[in-house]
PDB file of N, CA and C in Angstrom:
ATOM      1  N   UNK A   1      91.151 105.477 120.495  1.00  0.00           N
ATOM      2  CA  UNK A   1      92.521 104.998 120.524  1.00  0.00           C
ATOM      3  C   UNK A   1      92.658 103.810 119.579  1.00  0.00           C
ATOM      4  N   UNK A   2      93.778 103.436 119.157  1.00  0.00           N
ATOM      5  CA  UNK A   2      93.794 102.957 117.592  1.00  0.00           C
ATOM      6  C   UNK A   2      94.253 101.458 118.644  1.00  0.00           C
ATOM      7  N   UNK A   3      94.167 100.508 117.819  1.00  0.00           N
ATOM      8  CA  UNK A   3      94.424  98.936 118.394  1.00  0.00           C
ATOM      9  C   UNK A   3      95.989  98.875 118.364  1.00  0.00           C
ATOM     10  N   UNK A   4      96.457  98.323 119.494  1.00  0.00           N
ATOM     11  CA  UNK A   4      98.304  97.915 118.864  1.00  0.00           C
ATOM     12  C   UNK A   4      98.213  97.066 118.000  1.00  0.00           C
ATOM     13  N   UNK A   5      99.352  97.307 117.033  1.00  0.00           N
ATOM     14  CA  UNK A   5      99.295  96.105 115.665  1.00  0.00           C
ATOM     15  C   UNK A   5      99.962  95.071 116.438  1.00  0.00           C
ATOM     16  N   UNK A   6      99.089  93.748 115.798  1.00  0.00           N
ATOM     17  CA  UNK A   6      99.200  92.513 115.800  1.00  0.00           C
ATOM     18  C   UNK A   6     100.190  91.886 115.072  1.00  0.00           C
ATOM     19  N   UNK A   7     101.369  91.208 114.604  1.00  0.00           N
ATOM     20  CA  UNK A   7     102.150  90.806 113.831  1.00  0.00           C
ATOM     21  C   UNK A   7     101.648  89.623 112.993  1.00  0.00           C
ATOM     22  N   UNK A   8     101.358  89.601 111.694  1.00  0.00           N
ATOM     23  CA  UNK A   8     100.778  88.267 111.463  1.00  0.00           C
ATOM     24  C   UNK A   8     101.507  87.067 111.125  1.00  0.00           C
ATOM     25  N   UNK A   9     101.134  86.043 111.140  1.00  0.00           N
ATOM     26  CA  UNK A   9     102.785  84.795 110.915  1.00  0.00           C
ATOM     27  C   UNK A   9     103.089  85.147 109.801  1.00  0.00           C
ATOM     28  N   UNK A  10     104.589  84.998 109.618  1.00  0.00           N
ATOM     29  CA  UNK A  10     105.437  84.875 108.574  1.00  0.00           C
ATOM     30  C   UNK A  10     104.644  84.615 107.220  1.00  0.00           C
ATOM     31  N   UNK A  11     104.605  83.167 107.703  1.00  0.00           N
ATOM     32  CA  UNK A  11     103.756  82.313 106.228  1.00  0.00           C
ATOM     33  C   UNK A  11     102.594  82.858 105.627  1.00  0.00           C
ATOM     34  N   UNK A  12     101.573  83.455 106.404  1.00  0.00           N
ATOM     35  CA  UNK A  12     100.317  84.436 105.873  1.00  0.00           C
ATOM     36  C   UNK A  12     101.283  85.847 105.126  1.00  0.00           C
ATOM     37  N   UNK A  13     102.125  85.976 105.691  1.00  0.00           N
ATOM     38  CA  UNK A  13     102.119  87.474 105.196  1.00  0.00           C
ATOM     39  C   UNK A  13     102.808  86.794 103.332  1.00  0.00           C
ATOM     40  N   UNK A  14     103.707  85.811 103.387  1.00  0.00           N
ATOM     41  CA  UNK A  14     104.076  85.020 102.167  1.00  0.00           C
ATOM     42  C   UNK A  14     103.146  85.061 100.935  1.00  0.00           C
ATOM     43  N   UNK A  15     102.000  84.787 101.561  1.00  0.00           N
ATOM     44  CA  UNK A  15     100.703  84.300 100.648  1.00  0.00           C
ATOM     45  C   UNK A  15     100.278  85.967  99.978  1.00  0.00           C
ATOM     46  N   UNK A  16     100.649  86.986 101.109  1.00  0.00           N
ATOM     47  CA  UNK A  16     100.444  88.306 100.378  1.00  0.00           C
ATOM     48  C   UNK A  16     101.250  88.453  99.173  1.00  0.00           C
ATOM     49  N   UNK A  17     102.342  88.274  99.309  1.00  0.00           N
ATOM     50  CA  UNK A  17     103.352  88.332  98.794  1.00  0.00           C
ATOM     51  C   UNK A  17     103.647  87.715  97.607  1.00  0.00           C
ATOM     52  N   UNK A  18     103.276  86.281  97.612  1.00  0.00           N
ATOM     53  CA  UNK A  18     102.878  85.956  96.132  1.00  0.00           C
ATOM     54  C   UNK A  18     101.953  85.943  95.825  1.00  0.00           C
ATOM     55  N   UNK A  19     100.730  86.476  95.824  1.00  0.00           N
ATOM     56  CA  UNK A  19      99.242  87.097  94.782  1.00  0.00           C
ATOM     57  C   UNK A  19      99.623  88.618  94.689  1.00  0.00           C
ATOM     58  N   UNK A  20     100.749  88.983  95.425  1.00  0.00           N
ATOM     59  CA  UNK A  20     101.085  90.628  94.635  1.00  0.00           C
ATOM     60  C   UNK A  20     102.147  90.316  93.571  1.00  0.00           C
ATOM     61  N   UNK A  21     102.622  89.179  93.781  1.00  0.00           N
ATOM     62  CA  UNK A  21     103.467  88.758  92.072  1.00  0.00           C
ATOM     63  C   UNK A  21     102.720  88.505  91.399  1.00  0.00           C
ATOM     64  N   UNK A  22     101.875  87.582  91.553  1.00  0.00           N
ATOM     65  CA  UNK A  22     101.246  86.858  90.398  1.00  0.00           C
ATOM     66  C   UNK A  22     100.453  88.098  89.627  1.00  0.00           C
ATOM     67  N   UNK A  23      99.970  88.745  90.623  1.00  0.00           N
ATOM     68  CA  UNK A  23      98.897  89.989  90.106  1.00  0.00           C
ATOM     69  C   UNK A  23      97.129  89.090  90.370  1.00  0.00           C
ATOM     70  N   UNK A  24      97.078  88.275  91.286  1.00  0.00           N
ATOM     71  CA  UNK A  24      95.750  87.333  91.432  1.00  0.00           C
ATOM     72  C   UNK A  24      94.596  88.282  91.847  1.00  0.00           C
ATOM     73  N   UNK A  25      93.719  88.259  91.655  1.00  0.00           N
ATOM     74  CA  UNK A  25      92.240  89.063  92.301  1.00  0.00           C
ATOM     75  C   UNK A  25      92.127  88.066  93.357  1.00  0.00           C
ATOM     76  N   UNK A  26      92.195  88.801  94.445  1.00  0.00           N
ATOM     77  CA  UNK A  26      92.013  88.456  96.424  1.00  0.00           C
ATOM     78  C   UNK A  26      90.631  88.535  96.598  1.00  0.00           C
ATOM     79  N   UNK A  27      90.103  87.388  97.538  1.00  0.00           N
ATOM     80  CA  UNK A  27      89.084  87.824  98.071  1.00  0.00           C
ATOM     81  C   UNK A  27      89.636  88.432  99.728  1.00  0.00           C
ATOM     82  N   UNK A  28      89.287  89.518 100.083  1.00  0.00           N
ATOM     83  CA  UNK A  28      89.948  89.554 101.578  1.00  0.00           C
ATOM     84  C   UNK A  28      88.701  89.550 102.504  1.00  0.00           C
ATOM     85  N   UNK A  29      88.445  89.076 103.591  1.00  0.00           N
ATOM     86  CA  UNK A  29      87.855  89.366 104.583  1.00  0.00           C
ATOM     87  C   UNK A  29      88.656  90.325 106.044  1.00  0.00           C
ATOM     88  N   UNK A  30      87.806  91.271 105.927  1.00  0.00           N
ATOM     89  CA  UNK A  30      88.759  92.031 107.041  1.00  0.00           C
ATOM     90  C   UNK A  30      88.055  93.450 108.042  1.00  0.00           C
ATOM     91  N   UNK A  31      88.184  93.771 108.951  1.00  0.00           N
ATOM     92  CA  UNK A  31      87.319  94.481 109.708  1.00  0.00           C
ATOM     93  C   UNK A  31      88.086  96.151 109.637  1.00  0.00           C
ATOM     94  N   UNK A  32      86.954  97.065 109.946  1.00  0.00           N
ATOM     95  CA  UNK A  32      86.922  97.989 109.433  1.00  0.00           C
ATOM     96  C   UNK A  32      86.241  98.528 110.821  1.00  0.00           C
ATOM     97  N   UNK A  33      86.531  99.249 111.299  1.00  0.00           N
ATOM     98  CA  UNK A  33      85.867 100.100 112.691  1.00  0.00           C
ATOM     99  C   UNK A  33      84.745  98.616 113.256  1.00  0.00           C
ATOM    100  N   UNK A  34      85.392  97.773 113.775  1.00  0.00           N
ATOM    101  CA  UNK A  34      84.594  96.707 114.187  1.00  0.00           C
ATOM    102  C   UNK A  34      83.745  95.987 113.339  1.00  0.00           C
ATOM    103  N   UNK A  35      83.911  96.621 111.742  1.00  0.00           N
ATOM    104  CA  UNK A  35      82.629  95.770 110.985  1.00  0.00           C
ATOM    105  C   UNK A  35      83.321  94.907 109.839  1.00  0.00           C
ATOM    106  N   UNK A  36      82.888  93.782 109.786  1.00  0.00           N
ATOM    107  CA  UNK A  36      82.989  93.005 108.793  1.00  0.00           C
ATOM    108  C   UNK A  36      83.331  93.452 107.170  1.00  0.00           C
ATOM    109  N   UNK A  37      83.968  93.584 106.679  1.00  0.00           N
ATOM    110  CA  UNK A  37      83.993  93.813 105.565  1.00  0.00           C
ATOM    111  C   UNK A  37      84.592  92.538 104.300  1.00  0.00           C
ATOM    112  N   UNK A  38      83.895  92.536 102.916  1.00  0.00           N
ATOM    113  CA  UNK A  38      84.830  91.928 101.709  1.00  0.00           C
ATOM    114  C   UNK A  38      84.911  92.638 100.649  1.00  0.00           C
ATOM    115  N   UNK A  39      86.187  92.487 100.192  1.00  0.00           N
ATOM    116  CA  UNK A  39      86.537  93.137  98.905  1.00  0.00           C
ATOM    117  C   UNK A  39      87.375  91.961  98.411  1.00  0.00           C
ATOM    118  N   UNK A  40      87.121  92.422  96.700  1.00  0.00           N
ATOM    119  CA  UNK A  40      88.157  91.046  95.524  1.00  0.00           C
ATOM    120  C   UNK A  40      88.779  92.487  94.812  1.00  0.00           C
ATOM    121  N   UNK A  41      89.922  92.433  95.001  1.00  0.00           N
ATOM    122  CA  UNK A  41      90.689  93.172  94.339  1.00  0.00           C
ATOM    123  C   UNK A  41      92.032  92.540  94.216  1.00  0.00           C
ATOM    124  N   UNK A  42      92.906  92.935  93.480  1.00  0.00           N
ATOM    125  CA  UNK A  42      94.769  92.607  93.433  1.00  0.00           C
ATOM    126  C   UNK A  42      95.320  93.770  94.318  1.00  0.00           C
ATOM    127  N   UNK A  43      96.382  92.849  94.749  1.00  0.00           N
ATOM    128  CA  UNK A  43      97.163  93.516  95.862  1.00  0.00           C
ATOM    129  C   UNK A  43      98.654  94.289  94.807  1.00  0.00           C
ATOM    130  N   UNK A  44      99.173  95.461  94.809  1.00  0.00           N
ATOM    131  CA  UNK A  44      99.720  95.506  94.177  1.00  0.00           C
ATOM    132  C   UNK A  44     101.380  96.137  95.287  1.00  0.00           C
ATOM    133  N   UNK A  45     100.846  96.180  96.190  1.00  0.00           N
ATOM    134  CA  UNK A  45     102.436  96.334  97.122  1.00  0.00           C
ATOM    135  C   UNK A  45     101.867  95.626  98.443  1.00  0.00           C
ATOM    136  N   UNK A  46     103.013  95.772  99.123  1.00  0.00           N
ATOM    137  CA  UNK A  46     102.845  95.623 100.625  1.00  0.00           C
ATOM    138  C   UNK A  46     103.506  96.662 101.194  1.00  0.00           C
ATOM    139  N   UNK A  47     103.130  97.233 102.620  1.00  0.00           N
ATOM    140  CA  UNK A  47     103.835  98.114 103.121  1.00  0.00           C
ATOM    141  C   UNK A  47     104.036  98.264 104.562  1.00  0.00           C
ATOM    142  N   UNK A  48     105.167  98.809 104.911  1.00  0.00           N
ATOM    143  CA  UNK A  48     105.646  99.154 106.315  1.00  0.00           C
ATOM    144  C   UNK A  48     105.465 100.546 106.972  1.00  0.00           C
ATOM    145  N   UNK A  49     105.153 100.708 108.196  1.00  0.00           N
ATOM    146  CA  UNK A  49     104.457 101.948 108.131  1.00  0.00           C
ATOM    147  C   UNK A  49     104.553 101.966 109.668  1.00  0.00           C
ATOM    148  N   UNK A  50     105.400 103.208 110.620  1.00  0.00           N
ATOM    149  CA  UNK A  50     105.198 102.601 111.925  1.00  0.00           C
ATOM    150  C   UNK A  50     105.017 101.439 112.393  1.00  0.00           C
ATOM    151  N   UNK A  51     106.034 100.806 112.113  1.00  0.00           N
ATOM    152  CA  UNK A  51     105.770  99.007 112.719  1.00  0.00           C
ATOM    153  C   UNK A  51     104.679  98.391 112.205  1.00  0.00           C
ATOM    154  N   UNK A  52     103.799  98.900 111.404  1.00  0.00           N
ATOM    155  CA  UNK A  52     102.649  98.373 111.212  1.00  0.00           C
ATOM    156  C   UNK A  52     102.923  97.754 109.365  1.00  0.00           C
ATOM    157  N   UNK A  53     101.932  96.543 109.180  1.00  0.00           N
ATOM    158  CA  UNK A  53     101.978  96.152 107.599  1.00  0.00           C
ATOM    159  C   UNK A  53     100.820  95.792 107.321  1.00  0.00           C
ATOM    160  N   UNK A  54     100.986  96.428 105.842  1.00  0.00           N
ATOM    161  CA  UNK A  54      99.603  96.527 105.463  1.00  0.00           C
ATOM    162  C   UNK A  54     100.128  96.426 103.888  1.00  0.00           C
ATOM    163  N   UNK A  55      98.549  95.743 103.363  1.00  0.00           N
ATOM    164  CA  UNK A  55      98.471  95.679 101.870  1.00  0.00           C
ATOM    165  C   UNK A  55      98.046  96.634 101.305  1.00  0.00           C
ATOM    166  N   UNK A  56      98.075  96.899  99.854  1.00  0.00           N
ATOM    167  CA  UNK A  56      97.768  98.030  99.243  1.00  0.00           C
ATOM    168  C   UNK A  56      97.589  97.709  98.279  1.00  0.00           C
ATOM    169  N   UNK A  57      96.009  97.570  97.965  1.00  0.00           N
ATOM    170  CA  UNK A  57      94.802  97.373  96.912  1.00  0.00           C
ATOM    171  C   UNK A  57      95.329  97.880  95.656  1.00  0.00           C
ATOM    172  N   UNK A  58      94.804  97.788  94.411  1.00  0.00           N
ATOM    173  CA  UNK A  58      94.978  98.203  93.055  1.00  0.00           C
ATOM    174  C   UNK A  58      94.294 100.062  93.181  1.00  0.00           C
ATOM    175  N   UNK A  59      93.212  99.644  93.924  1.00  0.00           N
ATOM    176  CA  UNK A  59      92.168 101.061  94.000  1.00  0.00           C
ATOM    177  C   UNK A  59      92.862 102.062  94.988  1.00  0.00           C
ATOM    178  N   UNK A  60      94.097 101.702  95.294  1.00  0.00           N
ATOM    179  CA  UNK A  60      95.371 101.862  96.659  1.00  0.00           C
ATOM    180  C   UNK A  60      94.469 102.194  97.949  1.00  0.00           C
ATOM    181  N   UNK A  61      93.675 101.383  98.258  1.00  0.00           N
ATOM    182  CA  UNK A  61      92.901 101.384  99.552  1.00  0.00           C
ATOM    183  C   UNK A  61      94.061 100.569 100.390  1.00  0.00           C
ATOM    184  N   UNK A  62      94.431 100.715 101.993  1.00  0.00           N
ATOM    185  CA  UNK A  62      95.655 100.425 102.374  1.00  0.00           C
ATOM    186  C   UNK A  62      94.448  99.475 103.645  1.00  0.00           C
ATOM    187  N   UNK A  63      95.171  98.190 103.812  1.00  0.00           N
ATOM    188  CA  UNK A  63      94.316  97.508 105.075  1.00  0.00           C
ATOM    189  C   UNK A  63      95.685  97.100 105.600  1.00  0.00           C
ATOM    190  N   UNK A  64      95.636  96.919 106.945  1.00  0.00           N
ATOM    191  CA  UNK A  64      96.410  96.761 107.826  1.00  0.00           C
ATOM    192  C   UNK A  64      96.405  95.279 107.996  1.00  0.00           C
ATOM    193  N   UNK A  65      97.322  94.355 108.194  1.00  0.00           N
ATOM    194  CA  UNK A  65      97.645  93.386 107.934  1.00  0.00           C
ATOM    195  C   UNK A  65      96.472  92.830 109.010  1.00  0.00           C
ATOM    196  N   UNK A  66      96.884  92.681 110.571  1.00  0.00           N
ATOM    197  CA  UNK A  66      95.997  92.325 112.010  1.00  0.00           C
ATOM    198  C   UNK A  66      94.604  92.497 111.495  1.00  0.00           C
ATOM    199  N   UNK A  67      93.936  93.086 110.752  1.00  0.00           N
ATOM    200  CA  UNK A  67      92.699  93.622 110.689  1.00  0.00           C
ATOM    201  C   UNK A  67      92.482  92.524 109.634  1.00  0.00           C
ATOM    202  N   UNK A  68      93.024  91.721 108.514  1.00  0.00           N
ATOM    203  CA  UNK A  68      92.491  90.703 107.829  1.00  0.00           C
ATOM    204  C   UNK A  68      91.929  89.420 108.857  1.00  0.00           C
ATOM    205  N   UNK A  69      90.763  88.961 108.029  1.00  0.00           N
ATOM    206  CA  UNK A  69      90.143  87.692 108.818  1.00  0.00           C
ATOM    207  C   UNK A  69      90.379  86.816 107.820  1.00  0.00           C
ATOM    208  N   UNK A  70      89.945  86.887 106.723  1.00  0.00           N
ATOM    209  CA  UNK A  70      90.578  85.633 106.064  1.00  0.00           C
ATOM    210  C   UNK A  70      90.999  86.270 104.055  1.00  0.00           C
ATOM    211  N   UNK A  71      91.894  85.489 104.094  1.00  0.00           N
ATOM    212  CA  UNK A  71      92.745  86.258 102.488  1.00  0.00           C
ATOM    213  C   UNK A  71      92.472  84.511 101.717  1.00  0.00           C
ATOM    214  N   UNK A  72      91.771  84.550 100.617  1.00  0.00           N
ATOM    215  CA  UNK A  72      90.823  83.782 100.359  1.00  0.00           C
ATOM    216  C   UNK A  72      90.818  82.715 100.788  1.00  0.00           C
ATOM    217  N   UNK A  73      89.994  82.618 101.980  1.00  0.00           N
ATOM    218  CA  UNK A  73      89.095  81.609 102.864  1.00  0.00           C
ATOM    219  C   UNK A  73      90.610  81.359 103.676  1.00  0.00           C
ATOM    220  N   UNK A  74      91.118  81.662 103.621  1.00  0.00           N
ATOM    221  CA  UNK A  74      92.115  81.187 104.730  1.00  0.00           C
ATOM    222  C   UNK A  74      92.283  82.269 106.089  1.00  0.00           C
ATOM    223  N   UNK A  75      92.687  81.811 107.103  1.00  0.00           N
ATOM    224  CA  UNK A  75      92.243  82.122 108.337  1.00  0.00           C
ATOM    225  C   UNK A  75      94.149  82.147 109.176  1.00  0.00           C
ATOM    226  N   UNK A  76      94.601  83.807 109.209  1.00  0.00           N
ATOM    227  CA  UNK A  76      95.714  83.584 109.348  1.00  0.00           C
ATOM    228  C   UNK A  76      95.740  82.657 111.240  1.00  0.00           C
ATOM    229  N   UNK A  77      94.928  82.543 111.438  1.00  0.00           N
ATOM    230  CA  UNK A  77      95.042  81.257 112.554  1.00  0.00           C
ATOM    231  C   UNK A  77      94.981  79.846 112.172  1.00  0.00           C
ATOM    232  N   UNK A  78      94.668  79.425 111.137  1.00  0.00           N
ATOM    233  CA  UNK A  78      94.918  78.303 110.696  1.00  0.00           C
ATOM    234  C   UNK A  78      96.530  77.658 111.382  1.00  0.00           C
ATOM    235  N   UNK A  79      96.148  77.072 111.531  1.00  0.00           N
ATOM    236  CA  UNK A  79      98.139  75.697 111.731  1.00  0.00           C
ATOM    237  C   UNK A  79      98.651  76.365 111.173  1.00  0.00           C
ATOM    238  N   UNK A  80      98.628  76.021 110.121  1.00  0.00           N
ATOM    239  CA  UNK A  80      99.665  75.852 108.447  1.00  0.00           C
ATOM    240  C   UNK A  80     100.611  77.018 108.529  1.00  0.00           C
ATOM    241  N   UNK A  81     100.308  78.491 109.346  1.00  0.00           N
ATOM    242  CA  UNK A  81     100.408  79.524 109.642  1.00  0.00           C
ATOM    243  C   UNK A  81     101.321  79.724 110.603  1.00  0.00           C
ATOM    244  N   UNK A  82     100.472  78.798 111.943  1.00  0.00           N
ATOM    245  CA  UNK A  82     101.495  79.146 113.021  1.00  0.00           C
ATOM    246  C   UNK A  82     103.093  78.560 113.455  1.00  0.00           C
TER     247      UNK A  82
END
């Protein structure tokens, strides 16, 4: 059974939002069937999808927003966020 999506704050999802303007290479930290994963790629959309949002890689690999741990070194639990 799949996890209910998590909504992430406003302000994190922002930060997606401008490194898919700029066109920046991301480092993302983010989990994958319970496992740790990193990838540096550019984000080149964002997307809506059954209530759910998610980024969408250059290589169009799609990660679900809740499932990021940190979008370079930042931690959408940080303050600054909430």
């Amino acid at each position: 059974m799949d996890k209910k999506y998590t909504p992430v704050p406003c302000a994190f999802y922002d930060e997606f939002e401008v490194a898919a303007v700029k066109g920046q290479i991301c480092e993302i930290v983010y989990l994958e069937n319970d496992v740790e994963k990193i990838i540096k790629s550019k984000i080149i959309n964002l997307q809506t999808k059954d209530k759910e949002e998610f980024v969408i890689l250059e290589n169009n690999q799609k990660i679900r927003l809740d499932f990021i741990q940190l979008f370079n070194g930042e931690s959408p639990k940080n303050k600054k966020y909430c």
